[in-house]
Protein backbone atom coordinates (compact mmCIF):
# COMPACT_ATOMS: atom_id res chain seq x y z
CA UNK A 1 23.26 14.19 -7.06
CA UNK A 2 19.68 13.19 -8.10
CA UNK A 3 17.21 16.54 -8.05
CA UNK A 4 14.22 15.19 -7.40
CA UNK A 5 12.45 17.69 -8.85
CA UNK A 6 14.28 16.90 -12.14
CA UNK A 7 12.91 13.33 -12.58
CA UNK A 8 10.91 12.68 -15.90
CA UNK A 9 7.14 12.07 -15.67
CA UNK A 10 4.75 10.47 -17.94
CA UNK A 11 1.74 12.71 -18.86
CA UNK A 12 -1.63 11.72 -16.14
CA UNK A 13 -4.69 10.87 -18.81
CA UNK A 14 -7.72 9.43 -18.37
CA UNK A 15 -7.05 6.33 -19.22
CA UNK A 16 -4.32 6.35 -16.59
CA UNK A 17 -6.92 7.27 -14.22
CA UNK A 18 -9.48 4.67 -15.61
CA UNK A 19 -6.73 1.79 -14.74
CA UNK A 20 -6.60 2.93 -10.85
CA UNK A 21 -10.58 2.79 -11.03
CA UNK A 22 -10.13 -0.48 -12.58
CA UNK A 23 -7.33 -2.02 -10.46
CA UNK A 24 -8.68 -0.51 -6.90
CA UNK A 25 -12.93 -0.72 -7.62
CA UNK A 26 -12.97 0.39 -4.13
CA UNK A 27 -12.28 3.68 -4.61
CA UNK A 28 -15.83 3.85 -5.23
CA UNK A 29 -16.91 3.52 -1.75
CA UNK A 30 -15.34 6.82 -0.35
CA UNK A 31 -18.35 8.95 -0.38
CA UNK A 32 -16.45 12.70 0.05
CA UNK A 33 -16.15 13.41 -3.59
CA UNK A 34 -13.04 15.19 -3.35
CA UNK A 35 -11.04 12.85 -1.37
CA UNK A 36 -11.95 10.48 -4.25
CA UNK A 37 -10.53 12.01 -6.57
CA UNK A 38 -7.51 13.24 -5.33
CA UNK A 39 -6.86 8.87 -3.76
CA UNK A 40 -7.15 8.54 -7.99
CA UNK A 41 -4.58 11.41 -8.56
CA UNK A 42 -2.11 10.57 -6.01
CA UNK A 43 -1.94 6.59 -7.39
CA UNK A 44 -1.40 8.58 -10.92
CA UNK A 45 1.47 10.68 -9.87
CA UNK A 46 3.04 7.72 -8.20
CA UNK A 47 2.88 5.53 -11.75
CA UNK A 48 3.56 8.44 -13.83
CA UNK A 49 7.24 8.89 -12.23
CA UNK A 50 7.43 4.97 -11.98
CA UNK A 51 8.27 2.39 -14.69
CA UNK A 52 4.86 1.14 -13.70
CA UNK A 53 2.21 1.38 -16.15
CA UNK A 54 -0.68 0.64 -13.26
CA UNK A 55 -0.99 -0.77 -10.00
CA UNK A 56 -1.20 -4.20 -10.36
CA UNK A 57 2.22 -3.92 -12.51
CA UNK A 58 3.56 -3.32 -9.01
CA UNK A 59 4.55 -6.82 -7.15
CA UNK A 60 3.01 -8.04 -4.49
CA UNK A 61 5.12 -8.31 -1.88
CA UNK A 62 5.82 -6.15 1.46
CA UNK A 63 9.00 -4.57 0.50
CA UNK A 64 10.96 -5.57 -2.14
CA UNK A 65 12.09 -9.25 -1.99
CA UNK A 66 10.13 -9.67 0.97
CA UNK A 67 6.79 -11.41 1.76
CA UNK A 68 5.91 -11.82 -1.86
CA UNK A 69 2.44 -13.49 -3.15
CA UNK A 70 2.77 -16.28 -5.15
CA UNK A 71 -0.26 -15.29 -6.89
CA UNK A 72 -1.99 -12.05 -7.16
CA UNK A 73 0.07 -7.91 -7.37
CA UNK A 74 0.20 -5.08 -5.24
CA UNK A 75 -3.43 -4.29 -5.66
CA UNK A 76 -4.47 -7.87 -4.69
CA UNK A 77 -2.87 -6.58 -0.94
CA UNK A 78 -4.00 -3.12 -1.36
CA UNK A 79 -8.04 -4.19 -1.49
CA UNK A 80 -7.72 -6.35 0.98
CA UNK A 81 -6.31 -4.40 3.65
CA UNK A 82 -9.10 -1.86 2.84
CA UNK A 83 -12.10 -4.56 3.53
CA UNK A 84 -10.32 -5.57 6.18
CA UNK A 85 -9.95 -1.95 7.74
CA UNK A 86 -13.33 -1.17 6.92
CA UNK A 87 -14.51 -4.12 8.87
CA UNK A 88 -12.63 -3.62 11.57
CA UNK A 89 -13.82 -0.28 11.64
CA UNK A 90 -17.69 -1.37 10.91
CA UNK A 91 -17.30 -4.22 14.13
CA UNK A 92 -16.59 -1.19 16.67
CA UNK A 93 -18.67 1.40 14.91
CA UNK A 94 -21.15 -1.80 15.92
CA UNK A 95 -20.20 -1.70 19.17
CA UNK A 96 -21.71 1.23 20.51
CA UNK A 97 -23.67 3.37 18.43
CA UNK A 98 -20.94 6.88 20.49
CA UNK A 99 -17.47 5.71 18.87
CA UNK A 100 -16.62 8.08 16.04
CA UNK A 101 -14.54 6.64 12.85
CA UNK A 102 -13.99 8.24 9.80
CA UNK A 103 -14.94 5.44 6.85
CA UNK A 104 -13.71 7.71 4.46
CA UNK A 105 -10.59 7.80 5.92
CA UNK A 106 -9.87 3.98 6.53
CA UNK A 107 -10.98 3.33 2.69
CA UNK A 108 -8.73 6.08 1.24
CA UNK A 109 -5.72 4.68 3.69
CA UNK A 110 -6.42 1.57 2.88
CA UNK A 111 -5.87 1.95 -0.35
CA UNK A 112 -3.20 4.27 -0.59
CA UNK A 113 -1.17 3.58 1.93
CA UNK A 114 1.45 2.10 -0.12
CA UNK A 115 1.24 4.58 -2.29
CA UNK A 116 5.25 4.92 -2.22
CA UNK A 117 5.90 1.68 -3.37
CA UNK A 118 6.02 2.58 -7.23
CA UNK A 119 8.99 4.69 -6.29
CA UNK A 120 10.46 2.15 -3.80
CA UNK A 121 10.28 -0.97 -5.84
CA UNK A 122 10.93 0.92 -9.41
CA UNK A 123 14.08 -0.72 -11.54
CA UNK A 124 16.05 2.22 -11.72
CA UNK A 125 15.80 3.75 -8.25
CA UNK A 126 16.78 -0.17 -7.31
CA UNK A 127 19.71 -0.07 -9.40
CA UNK A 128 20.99 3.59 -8.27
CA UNK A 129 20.63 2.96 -4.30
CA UNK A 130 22.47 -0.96 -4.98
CA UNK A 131 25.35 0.29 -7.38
CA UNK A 132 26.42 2.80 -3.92
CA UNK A 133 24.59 2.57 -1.07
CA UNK A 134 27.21 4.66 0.74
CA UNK A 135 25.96 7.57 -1.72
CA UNK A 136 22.69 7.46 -2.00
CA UNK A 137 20.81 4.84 1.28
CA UNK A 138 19.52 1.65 0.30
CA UNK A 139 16.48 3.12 -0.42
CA UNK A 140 17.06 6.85 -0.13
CA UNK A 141 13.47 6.92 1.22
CA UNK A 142 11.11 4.32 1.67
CA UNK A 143 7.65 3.64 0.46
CA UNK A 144 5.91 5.29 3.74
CA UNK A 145 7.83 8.46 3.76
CA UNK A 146 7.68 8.73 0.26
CA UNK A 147 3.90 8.24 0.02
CA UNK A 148 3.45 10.88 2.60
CA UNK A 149 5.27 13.36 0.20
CA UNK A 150 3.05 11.80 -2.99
CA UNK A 151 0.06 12.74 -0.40
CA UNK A 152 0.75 16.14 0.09
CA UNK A 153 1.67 16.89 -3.16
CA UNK A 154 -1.54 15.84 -4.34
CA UNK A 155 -3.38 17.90 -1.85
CA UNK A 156 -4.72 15.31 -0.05
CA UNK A 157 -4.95 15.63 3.91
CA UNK A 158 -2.86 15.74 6.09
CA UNK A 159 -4.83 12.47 7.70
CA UNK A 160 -3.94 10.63 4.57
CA UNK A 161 -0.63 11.44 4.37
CA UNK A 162 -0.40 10.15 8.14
CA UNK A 163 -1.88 7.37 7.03
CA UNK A 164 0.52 6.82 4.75
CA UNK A 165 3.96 7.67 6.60
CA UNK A 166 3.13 5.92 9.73
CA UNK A 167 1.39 2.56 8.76
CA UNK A 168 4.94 0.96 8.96
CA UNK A 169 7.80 0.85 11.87
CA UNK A 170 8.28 4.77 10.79
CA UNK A 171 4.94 5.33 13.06
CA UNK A 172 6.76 3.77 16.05
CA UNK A 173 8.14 7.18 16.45
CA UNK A 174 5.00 8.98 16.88
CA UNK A 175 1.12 8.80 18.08
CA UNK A 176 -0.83 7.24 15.63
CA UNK A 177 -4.47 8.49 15.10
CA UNK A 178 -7.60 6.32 15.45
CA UNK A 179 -7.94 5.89 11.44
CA UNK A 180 -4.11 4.98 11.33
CA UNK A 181 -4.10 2.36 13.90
CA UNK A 182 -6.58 0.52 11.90
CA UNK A 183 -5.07 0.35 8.65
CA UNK A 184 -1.39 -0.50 10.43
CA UNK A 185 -3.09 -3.21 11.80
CA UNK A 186 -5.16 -4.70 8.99
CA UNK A 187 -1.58 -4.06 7.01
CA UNK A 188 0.21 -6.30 9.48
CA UNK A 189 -2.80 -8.94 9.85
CA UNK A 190 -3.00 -9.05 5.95
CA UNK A 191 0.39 -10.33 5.52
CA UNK A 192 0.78 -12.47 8.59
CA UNK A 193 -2.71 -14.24 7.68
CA UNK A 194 -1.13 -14.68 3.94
CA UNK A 195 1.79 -16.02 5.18
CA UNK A 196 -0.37 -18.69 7.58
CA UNK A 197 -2.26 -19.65 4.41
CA UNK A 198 0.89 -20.52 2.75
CA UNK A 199 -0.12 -17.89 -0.20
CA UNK A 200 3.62 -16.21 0.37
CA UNK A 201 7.28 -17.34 -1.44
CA UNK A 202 9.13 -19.52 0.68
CA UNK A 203 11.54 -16.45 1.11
CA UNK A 204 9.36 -15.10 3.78
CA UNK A 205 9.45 -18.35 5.74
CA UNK A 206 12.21 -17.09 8.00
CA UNK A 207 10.36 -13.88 9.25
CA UNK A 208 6.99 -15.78 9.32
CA UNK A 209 8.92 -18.64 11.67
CA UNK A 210 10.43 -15.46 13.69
CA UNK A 211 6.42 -14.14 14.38
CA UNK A 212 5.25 -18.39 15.26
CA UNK A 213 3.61 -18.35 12.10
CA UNK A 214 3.46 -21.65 9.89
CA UNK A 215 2.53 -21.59 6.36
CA UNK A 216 -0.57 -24.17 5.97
CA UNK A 217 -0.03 -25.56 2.56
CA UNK A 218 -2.48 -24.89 -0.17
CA UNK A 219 -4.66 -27.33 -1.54
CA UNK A 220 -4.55 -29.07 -5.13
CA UNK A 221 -6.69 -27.88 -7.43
CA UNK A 222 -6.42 -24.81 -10.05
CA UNK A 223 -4.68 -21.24 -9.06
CA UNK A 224 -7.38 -19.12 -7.27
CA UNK A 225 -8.79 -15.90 -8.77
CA UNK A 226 -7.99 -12.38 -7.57
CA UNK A 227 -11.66 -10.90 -5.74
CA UNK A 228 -13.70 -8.88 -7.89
């Protein structure tokens, strides 16, 4: 059996912090101080029981062998479903001056919502849930439910960890909040938009043909840059 509370961790320094800062500049925006801080922690705990030394060692792909960039890592997906949440969330905020959205909240989820995915894509989980899935699930958890326990642990609220459990096919069981809904949709547009550019693997063409999307093919020139 695997006690998870057994696992080895790497020590959380600075500098590990510094490289979220670095790799999500975003985290900048979320104006409660503490929330901050603890989106920084929570991407630290993740790496620190990973084999990932930061976030943009993680791939870029949905789950693992699926929908995968040909260009640009996990935190090339990660920023932009957080512009894209907060815009979303800016356009109705727009609409009438009444409706009530936490920015805070759609940043923070934005960018930790995959927060899981250093355990869910790691080497040796991979190679423990493949060598017996009948022992051990292929994964044991996934990225969603496990982010929702990195959430918690790092003291973040309980709207985070939400965030962070249900912004995949695990929140078809339950209600979504307001914040939530956003992100789960900017998640899903992200992808399905990446996919119509043609910025995906071939692999992903099957699912993409299953949703009516077509991959437009990318022009000639030299490999674009990830945003800054």
């Amino acid at each position: 059996m695997n006690f998870l509370d057994r696992r080895p961790r790497r020590e959380i320094t600075d500098a590990l912090r510094a490289t979220v800062l670095e790799d999500l500049p975003e985290l900048a925006q979320i104006g409660n101080e503490e929330l901050r801080r603890k989106c920084i922690e929570v991407w630290c705990l993740a790496l620190s029981e990973s084999s990932f030394a930061r976030v943009s060692e993680v791939p870029g792909e949905s789950n693992p062998g699926q929908f995968a960039l040909r260009r640009g890592d996990q935190a090339t997906h990660l920023r932009g479903v957080a512009r894209l949440a907060l815009s979303i969330a800016d356009e109705f905020a727009a609409v009438d001056p009444a409706v009530r959205i936490d920015r805070d909240l759609v940043i923070a989820g934005g960018l930790t919502h995959d927060v899981g995915k250093p355990w869910e894509f790691d080497a040796a989980n991979r190679a423990r849930w493949t060598g017996d899935p009948s022992a051990t699930g292929l994964p044991s958890l996934r990225h969603p439910v496990y982010g929702a326990h990195l959430c918690i642990a790092a003291g973040l609220p309980e709207e985070l960890a939400h965030i962070a459990l249900a912004h995949s096919f695990e929140g078809e069981h339950l209600i979504r909040s307001l914040e939530c809904l956003i992100v789960q949709r900017a998640d899903h547009l992200w992808w399905s938009i990446a996919g119509g550019c043609g910025l995906l693997h071939p692999s992903g063409d099957a699912i993409l043909e299953a949703r009516k999307i077509v991959p437009r093919p990318l022009r000639d020139g030299p490999p674009s840059r990830n945003p800054t």
